[in-house]
C-alpha atoms as a PDB file:
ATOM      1  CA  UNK A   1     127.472  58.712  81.497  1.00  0.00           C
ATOM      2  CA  UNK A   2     130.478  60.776  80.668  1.00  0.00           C
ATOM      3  CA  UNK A   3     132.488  62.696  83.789  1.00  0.00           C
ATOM      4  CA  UNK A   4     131.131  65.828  81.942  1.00  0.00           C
ATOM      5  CA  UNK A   5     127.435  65.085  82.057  1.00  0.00           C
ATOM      6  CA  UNK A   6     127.514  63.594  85.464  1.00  0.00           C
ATOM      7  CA  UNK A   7     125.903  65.470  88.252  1.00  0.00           C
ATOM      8  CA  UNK A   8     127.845  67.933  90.177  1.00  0.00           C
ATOM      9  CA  UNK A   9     127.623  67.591  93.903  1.00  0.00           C
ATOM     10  CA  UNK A  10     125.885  70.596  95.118  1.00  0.00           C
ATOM     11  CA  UNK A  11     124.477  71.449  91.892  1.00  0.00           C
ATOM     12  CA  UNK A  12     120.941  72.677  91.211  1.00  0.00           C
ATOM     13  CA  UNK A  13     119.456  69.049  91.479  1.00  0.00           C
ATOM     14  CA  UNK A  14     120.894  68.570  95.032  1.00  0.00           C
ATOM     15  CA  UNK A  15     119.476  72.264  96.284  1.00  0.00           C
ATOM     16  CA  UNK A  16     116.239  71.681  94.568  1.00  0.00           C
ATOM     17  CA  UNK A  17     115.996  68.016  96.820  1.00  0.00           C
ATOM     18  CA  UNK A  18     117.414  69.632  99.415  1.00  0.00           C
ATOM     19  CA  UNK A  19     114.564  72.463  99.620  1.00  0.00           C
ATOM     20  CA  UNK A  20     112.015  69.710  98.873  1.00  0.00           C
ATOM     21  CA  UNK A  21     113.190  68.168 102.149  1.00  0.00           C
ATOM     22  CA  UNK A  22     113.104  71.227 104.236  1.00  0.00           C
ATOM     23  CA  UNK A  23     109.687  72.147 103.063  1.00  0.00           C
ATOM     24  CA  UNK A  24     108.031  68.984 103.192  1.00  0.00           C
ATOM     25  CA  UNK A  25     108.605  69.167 107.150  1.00  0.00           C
ATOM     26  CA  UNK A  26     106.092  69.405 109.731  1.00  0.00           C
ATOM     27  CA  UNK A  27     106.463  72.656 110.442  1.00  0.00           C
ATOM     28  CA  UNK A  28     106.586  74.039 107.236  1.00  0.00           C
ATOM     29  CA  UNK A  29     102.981  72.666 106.579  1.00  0.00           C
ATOM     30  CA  UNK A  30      99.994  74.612 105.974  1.00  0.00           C
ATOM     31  CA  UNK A  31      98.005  74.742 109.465  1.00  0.00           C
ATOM     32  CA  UNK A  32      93.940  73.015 108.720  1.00  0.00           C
ATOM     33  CA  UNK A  33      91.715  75.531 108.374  1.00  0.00           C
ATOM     34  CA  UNK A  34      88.986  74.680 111.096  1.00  0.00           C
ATOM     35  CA  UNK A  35      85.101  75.071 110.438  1.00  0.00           C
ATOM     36  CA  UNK A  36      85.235  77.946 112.703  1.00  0.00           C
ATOM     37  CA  UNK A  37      87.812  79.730 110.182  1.00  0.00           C
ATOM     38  CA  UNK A  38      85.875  79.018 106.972  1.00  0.00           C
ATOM     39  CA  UNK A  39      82.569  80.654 108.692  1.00  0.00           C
ATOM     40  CA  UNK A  40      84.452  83.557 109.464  1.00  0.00           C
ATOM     41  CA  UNK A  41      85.885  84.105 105.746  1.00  0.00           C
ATOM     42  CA  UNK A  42      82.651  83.293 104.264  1.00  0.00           C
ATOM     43  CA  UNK A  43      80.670  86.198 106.840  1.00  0.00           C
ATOM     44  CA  UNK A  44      83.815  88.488 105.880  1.00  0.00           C
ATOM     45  CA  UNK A  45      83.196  88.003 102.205  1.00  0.00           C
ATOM     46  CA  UNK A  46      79.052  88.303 102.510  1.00  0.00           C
ATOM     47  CA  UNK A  47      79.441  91.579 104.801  1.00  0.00           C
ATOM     48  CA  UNK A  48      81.941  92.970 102.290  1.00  0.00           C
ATOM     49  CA  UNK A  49      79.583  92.466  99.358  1.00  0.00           C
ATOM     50  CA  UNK A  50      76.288  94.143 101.686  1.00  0.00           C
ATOM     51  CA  UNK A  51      78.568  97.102 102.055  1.00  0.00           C
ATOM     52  CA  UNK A  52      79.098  97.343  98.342  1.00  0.00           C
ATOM     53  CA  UNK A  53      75.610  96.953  97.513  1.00  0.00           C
ATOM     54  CA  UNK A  54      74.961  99.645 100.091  1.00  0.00           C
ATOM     55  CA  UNK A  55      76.952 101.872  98.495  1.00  0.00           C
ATOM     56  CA  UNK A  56      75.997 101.056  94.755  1.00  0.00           C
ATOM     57  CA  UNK A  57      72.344 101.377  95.568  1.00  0.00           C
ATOM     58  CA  UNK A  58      72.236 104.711  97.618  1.00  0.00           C
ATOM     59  CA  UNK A  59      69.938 105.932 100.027  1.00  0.00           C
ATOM     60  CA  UNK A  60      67.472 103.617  98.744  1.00  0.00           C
ATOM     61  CA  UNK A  61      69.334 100.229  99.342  1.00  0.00           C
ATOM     62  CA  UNK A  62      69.969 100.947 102.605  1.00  0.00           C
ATOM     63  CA  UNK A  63      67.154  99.508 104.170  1.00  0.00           C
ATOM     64  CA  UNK A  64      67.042  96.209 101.930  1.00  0.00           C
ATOM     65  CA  UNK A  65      70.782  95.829 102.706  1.00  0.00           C
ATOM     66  CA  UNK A  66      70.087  95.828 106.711  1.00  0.00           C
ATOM     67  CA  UNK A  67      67.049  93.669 105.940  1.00  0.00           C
ATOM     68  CA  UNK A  68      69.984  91.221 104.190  1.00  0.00           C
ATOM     69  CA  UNK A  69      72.180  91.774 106.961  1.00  0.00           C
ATOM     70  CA  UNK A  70      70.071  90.827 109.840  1.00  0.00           C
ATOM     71  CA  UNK A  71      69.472  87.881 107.672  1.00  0.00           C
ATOM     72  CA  UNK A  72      72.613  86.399 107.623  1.00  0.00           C
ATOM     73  CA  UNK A  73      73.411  87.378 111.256  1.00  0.00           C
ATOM     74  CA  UNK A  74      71.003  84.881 112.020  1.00  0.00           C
ATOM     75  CA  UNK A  75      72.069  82.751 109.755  1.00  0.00           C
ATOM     76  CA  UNK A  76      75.572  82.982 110.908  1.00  0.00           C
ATOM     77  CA  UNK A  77      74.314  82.316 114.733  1.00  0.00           C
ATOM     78  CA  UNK A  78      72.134  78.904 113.927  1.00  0.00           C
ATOM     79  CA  UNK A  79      75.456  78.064 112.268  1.00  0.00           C
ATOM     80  CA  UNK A  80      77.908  78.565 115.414  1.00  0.00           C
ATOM     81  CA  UNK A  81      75.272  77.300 117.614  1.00  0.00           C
ATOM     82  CA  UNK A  82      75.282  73.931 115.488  1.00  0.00           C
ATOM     83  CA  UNK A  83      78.963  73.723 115.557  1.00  0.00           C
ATOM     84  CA  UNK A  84      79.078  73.989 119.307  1.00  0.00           C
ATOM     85  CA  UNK A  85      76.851  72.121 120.131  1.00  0.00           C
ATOM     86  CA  UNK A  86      78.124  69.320 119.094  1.00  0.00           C
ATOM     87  CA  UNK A  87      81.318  69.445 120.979  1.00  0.00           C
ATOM     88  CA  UNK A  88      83.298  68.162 118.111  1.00  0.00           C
ATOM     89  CA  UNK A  89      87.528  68.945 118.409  1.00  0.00           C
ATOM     90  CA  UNK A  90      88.411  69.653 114.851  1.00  0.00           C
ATOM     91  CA  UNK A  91      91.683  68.529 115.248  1.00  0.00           C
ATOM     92  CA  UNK A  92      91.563  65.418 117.855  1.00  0.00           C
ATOM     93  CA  UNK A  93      88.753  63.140 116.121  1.00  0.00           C
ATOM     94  CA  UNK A  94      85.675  62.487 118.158  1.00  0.00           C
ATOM     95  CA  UNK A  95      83.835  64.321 121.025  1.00  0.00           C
ATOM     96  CA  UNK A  96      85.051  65.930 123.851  1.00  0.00           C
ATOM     97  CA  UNK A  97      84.605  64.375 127.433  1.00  0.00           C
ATOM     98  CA  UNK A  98      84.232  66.894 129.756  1.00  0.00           C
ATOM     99  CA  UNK A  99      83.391  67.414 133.778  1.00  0.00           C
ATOM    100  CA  UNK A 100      85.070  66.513 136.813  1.00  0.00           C
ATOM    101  CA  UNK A 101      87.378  63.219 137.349  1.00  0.00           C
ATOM    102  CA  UNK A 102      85.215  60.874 139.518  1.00  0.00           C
ATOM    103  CA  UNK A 103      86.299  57.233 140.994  1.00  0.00           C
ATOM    104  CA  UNK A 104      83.671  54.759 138.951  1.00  0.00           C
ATOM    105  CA  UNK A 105      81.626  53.700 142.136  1.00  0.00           C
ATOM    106  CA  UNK A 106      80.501  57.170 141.989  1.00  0.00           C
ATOM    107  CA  UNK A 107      79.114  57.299 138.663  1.00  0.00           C
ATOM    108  CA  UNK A 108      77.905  53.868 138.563  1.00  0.00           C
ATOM    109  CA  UNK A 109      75.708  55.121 141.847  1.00  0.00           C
ATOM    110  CA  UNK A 110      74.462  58.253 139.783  1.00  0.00           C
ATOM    111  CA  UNK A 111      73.672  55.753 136.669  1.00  0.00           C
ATOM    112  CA  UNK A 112      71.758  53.962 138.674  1.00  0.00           C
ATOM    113  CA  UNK A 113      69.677  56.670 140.470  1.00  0.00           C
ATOM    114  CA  UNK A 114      69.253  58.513 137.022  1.00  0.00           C
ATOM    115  CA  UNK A 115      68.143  54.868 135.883  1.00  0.00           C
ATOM    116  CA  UNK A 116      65.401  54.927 138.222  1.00  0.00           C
ATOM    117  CA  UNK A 117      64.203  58.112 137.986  1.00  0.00           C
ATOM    118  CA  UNK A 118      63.797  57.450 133.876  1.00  0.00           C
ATOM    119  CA  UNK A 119      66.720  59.482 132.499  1.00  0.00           C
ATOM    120  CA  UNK A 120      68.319  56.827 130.811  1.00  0.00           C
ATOM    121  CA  UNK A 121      70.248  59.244 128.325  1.00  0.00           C
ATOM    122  CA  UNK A 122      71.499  60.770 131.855  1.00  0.00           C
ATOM    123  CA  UNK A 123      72.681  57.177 133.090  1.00  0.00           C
ATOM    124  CA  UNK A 124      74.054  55.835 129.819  1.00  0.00           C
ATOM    125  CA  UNK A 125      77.010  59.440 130.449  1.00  0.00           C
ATOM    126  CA  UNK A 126      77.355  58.509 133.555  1.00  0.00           C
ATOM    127  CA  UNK A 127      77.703  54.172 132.859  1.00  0.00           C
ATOM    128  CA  UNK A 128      80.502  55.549 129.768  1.00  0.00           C
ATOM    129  CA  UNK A 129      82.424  57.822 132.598  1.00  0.00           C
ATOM    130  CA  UNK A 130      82.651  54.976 135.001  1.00  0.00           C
ATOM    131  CA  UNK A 131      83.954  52.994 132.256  1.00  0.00           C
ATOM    132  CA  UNK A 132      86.820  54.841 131.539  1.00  0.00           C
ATOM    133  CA  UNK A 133      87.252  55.898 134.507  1.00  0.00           C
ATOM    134  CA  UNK A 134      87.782  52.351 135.510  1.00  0.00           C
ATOM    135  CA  UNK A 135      90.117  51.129 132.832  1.00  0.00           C
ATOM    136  CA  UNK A 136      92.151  54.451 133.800  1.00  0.00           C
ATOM    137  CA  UNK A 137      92.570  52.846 137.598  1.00  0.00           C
ATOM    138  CA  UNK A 138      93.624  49.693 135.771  1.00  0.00           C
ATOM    139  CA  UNK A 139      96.588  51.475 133.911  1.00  0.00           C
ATOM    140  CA  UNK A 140      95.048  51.025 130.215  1.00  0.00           C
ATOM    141  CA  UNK A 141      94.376  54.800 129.837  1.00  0.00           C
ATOM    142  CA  UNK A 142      94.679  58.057 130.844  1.00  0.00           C
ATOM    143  CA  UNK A 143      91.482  59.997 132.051  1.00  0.00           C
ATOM    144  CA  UNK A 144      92.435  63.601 131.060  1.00  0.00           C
ATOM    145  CA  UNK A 145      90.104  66.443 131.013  1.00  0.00           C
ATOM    146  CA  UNK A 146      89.528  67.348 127.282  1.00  0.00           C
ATOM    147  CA  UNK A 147      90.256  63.888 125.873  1.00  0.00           C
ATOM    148  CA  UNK A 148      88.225  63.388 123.009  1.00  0.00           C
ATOM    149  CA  UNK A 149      85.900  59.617 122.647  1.00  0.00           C
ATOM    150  CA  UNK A 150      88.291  59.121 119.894  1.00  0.00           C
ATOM    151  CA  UNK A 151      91.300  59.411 121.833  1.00  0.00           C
ATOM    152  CA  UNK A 152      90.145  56.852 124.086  1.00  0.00           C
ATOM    153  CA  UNK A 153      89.518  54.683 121.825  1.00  0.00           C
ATOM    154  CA  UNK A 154      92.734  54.652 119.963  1.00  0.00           C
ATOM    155  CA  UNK A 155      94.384  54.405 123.578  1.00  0.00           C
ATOM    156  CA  UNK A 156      92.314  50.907 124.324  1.00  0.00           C
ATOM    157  CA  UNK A 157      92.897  49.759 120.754  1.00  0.00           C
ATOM    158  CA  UNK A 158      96.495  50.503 121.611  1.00  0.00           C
ATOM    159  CA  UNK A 159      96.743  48.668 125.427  1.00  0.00           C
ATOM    160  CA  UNK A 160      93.517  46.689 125.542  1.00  0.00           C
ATOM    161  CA  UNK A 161      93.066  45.128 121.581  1.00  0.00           C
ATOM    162  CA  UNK A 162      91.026  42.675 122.848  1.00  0.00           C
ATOM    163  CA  UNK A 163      88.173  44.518 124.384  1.00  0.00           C
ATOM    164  CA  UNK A 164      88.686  47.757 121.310  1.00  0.00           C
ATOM    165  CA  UNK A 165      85.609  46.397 119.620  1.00  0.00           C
ATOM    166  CA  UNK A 166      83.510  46.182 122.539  1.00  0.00           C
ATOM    167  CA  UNK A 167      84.737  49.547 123.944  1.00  0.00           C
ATOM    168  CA  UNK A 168      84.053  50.597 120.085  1.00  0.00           C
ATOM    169  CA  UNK A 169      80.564  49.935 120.351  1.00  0.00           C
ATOM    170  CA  UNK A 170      80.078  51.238 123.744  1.00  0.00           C
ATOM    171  CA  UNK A 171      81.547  54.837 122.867  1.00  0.00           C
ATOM    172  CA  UNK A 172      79.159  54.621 119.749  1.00  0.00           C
ATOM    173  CA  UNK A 173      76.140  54.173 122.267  1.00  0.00           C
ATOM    174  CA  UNK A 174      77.484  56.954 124.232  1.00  0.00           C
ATOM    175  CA  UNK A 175      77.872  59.301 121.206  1.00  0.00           C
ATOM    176  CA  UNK A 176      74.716  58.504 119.985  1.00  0.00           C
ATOM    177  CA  UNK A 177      72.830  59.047 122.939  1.00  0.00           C
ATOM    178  CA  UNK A 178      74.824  62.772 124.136  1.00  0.00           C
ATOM    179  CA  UNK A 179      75.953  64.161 121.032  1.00  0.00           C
ATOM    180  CA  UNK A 180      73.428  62.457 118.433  1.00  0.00           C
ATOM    181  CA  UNK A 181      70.249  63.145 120.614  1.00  0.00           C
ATOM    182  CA  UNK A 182      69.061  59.626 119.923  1.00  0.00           C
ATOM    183  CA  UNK A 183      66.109  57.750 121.900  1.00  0.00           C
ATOM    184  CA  UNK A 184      67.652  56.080 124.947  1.00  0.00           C
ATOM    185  CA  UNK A 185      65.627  53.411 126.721  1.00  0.00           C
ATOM    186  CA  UNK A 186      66.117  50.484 129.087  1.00  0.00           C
ATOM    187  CA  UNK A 187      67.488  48.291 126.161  1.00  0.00           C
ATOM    188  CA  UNK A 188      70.186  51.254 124.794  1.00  0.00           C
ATOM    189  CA  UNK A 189      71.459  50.910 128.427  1.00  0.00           C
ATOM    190  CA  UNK A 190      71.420  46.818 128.695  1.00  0.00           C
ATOM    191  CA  UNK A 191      73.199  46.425 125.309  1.00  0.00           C
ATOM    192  CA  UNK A 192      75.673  49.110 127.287  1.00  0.00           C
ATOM    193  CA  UNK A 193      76.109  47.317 130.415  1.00  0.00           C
ATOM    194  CA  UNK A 194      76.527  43.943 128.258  1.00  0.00           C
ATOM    195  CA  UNK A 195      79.426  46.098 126.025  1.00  0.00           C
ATOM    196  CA  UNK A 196      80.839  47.289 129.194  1.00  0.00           C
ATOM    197  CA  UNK A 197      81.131  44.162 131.031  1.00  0.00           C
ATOM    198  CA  UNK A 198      82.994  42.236 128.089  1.00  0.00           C
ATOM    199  CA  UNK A 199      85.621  45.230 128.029  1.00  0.00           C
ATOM    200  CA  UNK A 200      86.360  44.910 132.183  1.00  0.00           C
ATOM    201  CA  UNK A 201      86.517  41.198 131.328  1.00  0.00           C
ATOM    202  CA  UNK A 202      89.187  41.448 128.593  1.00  0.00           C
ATOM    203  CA  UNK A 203      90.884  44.188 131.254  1.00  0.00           C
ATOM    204  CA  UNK A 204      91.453  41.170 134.047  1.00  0.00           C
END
């Protein structure tokens, strides 16, 4: 390469890395649009086309165009109530666990009385609090109010890789039974217990 063809410093290659660099920073990233925020578009768009057909039709569409919009207001409300009720952070993977911090003796007691009275979908919550509310006395994790099940999970896979499977498959239980509305029985909370114990062993 002659001097003459050589790059100049500062020339148009170095601003156009240069402005690659800036941009590609975190903060110049597009923010995720949440589930929440696509609903809302999509309702903006479908009420903006009922007004236009309202308006095309005359007098006469009027009444078929608040048929259409009742419609999707219901529509739009099954939707929302879905979303919610799953409990799902859209930006912090898993489900959120919620309620008041508790030492574990106290929610191993409530397990057990739920246990006995039947609600073994009750117990199994309360049997997954007193888990993490026990490796939180032992140092391995934090037990923070909004902390998602996926959170905790990295955290043991982070400070307790030995037990991460079994705590794993005990968050799956737990998700499964309060989130996924499966059957819980008598066996769902043995294979629990069983998980639970192997993780407090690895925790010694």
């Amino acid at each position: 390469m002659t001097p003459s063809s050589a790059p100049v410093p500062g020339g148009p290659d170095a601003t156009r890395r240069a402005v690659h660099a800036i941009l590609s920073r975190p903060e110049f990233q597009p923010t995720p649009v949440t589930p929440i925020e696509r609903l809302r578009t999509w309702v903006l768009h479908e009420l903006g086309r009922l007004i236009e057909n309202v308006l095309s039709f005359g007098p006469h569409g009027i009444v078929g165009a608040l048929i259409a919009l009742v419609l999707l207001g219901g529509l739009v409300f099954i939707i929302v109530r879905s979303v919610m009720a799953t409990g799902t952070n859209p930006v912090r993977e898993g489900f959120v666990v919620g309620g008041e911090r508790r030492p574990p003796e106290d929610w191993l007691a409530e397990a057990v009385r739920r246990e006995a009275e039947g609600d073994w979908r009750g117990a199994l919550r309360c049997r997954y609090r007193a888990l993490v509310a026990e490796l939180a006395r032992r140092g391995l994790i934090e037990e923070i109010p909004g902390t998602t099940t996926g959170e905790y999970k990295r955290a043991v896979g982070a400070y307790l890789p030995t037990g991460a499977t079994e705590f794993g498959g005990a968050t799956e239980l737990f998700e499964l039974a309060w989130y996924g509305d499966e059957p819980t029985d008598a066996e769902t909370a043995a294979s629990f217990r069983a998980l639970s114990e192997r993780v407090l062993e690895f925790a010694r």
